[in-house]
C-alpha atoms as a PDB file:
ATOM      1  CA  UNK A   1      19.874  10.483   8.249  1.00  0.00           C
ATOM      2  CA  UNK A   2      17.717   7.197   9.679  1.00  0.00           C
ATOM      3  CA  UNK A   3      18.383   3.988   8.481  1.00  0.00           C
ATOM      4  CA  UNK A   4      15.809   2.053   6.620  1.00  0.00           C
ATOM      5  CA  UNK A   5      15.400  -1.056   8.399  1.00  0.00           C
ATOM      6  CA  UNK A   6      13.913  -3.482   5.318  1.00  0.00           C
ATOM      7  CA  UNK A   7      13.742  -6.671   7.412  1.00  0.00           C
ATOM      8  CA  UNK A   8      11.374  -4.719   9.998  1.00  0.00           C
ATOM      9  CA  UNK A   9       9.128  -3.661   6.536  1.00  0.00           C
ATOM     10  CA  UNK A  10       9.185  -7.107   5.399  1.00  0.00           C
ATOM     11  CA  UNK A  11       7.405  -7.907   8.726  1.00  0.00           C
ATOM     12  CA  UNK A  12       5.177  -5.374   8.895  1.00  0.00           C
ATOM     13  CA  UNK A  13       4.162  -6.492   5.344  1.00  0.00           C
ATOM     14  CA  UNK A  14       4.047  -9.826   6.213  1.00  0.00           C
ATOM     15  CA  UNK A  15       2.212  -9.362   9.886  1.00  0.00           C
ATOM     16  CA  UNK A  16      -0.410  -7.186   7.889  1.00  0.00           C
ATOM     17  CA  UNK A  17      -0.961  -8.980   4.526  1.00  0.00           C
ATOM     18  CA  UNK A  18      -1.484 -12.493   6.686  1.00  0.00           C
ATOM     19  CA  UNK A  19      -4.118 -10.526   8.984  1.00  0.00           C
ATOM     20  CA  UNK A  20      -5.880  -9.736   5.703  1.00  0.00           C
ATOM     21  CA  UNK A  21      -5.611 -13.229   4.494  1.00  0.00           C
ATOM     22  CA  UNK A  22      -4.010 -12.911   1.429  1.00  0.00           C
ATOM     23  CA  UNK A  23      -1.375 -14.986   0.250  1.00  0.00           C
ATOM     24  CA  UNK A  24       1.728 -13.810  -1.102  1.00  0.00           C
ATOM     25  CA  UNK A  25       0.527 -14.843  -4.323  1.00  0.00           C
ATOM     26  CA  UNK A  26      -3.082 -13.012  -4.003  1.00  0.00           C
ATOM     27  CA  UNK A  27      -0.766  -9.688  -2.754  1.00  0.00           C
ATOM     28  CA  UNK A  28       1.651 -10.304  -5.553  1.00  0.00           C
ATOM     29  CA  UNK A  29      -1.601 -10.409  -8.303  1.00  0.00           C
ATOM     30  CA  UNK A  30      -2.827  -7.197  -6.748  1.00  0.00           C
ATOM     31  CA  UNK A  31       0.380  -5.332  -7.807  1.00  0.00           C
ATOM     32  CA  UNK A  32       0.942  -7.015 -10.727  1.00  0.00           C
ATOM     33  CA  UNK A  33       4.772  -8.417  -9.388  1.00  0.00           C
ATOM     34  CA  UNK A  34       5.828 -11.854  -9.367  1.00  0.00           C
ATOM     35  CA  UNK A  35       5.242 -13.714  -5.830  1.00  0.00           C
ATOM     36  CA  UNK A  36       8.635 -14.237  -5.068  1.00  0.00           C
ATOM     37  CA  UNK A  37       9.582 -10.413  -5.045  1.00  0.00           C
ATOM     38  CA  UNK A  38       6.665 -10.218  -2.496  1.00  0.00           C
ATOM     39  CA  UNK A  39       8.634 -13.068   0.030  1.00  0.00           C
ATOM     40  CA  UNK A  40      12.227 -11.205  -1.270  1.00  0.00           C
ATOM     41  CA  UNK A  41      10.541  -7.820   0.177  1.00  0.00           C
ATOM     42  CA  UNK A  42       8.753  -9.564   3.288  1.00  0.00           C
ATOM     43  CA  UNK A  43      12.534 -11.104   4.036  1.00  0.00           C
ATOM     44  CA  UNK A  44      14.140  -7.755   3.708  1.00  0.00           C
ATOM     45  CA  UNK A  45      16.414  -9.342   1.252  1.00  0.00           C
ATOM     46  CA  UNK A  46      15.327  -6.652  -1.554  1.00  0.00           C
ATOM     47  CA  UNK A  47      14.433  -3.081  -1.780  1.00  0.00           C
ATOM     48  CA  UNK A  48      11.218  -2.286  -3.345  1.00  0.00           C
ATOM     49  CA  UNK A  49      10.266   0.984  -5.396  1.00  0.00           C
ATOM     50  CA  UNK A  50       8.527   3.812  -3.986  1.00  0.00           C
ATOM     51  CA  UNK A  51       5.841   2.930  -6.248  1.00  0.00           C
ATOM     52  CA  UNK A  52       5.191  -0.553  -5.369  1.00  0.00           C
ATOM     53  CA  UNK A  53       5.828   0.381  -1.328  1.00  0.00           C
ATOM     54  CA  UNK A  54       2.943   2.439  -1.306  1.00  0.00           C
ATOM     55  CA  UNK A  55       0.548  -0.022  -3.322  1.00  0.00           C
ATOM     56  CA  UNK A  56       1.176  -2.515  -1.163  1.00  0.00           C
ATOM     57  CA  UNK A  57       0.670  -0.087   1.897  1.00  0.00           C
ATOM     58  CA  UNK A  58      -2.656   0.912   0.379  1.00  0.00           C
ATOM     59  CA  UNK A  59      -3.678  -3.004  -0.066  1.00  0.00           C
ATOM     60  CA  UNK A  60      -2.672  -3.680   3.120  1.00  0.00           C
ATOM     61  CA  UNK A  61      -4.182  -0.366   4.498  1.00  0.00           C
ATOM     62  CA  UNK A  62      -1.269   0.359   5.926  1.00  0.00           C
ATOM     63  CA  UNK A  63       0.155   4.103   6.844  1.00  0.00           C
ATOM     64  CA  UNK A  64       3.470   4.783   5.680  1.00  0.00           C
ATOM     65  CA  UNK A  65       4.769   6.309   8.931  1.00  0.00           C
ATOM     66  CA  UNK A  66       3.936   2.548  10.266  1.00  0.00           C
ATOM     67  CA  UNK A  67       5.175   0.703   7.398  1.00  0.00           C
ATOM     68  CA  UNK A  68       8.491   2.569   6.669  1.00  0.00           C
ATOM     69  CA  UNK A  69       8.946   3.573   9.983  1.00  0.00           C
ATOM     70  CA  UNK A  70       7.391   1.440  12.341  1.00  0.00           C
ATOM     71  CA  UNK A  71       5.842   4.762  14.349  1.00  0.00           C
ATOM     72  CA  UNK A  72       2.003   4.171  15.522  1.00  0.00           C
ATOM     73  CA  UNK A  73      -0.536   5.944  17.938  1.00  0.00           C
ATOM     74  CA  UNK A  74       1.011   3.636  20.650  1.00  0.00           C
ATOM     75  CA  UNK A  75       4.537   4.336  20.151  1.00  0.00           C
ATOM     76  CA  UNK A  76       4.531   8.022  18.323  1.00  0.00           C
ATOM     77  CA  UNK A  77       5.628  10.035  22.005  1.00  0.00           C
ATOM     78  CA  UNK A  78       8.027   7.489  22.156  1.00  0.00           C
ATOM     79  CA  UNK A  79       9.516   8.252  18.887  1.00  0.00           C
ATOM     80  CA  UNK A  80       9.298  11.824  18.744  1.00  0.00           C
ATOM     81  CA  UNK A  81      10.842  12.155  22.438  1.00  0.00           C
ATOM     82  CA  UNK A  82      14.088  10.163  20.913  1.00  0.00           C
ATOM     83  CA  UNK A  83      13.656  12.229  18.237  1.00  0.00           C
ATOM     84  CA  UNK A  84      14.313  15.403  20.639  1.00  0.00           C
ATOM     85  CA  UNK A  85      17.080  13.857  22.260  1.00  0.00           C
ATOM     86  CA  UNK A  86      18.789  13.974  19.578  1.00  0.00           C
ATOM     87  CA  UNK A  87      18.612  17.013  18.392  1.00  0.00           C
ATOM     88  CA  UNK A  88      20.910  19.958  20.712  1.00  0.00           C
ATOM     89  CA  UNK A  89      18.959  20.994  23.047  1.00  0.00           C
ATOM     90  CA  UNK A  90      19.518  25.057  22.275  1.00  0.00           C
ATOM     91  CA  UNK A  91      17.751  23.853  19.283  1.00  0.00           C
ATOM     92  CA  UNK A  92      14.876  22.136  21.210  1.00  0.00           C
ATOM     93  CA  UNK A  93      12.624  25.265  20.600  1.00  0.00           C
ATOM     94  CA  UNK A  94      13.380  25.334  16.711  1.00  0.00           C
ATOM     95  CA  UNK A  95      12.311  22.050  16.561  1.00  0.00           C
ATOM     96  CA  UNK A  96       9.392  22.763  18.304  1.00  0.00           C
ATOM     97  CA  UNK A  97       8.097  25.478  16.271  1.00  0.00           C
ATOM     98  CA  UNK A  98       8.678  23.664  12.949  1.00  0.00           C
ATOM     99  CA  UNK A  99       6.660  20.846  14.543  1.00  0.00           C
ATOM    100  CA  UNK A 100       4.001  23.175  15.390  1.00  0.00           C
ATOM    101  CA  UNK A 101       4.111  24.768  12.162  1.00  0.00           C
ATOM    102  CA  UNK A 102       3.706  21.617  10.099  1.00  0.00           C
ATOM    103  CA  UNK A 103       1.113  20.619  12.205  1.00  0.00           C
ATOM    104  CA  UNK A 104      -1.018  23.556  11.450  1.00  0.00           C
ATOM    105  CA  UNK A 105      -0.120  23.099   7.482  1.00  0.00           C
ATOM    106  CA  UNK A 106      -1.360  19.491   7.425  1.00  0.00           C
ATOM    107  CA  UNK A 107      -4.732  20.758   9.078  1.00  0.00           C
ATOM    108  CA  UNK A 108      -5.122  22.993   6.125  1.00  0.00           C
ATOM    109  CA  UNK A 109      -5.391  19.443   3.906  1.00  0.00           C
END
C-alpha cells in the first residue's frame, strides 16, 4: 500500500489555489469549511474527507492523480516505471495486461 503524503497535498493545494488567486478564506467560502481547516489541510497537519478533497480539487481544477498523488503528464513514465520495479518481474506481463485492459475500459467512458 502507498503512503499518503498530506504535507505534499497541502502544497499542491496551496501552489494551485494561490495561482487562482483565492485566498484561503475565498477557498474556504467555496466549500463551506472554516478557513483555518483550509491552512490545517495546506500544512498537512489534518486529513480532509473524501468529500471535501475532491471539491477543492474541482475548485482548484485540479486532477486527483495530481493532487493525491502528485503524478502529471511530465512525470507519469516516471511513476509508472517505479511502479514496475516494484512489482516481480515474472509478473511484469500481468501487470501489463491489466494496464492495457483498464486502459481500453476507461476509453469506453
Amino acid at each position: 500500500m502507498v503512503d499518503v503524503d498530506y504535507v505534499e497535498i497541502g502544497k499542491r493545494i496551496r501552489n494551485a489555489r494561490k495561482n487562482l488567486k483565492l485566498t484561503q478564506e475565498k477557498l474556504a467560502e467555496k466549500i463551506d469549511v472554516a478557513p483555518s481547516y483550509i491552512s490545517e489541510i495546506e500544512r498537512g497537519t489534518s486529513i480532509c474527507s473524501l468529500f471535501v478533497i475532491v471539491k477543492i480539487a474541482n475548485i482548484l481544477k485540479l486532477n486527483l492523480d495530481n493532487l493525491i498523488c502528485g503524478i502529471n503528464s511530465s512525470n507519469v513514465d516516471a511513476t509508472f516505471k517505479e511502479l514496475l520495479k516494484s512489482i516481480p518481474k515474472e509478473k511484469h506481463k500481468l501487470f501489463m495486461d491489466l494496464c492495457i485492459s483498464i486502459a481500453n475500459a476507461l476509453k469506453e467512458d
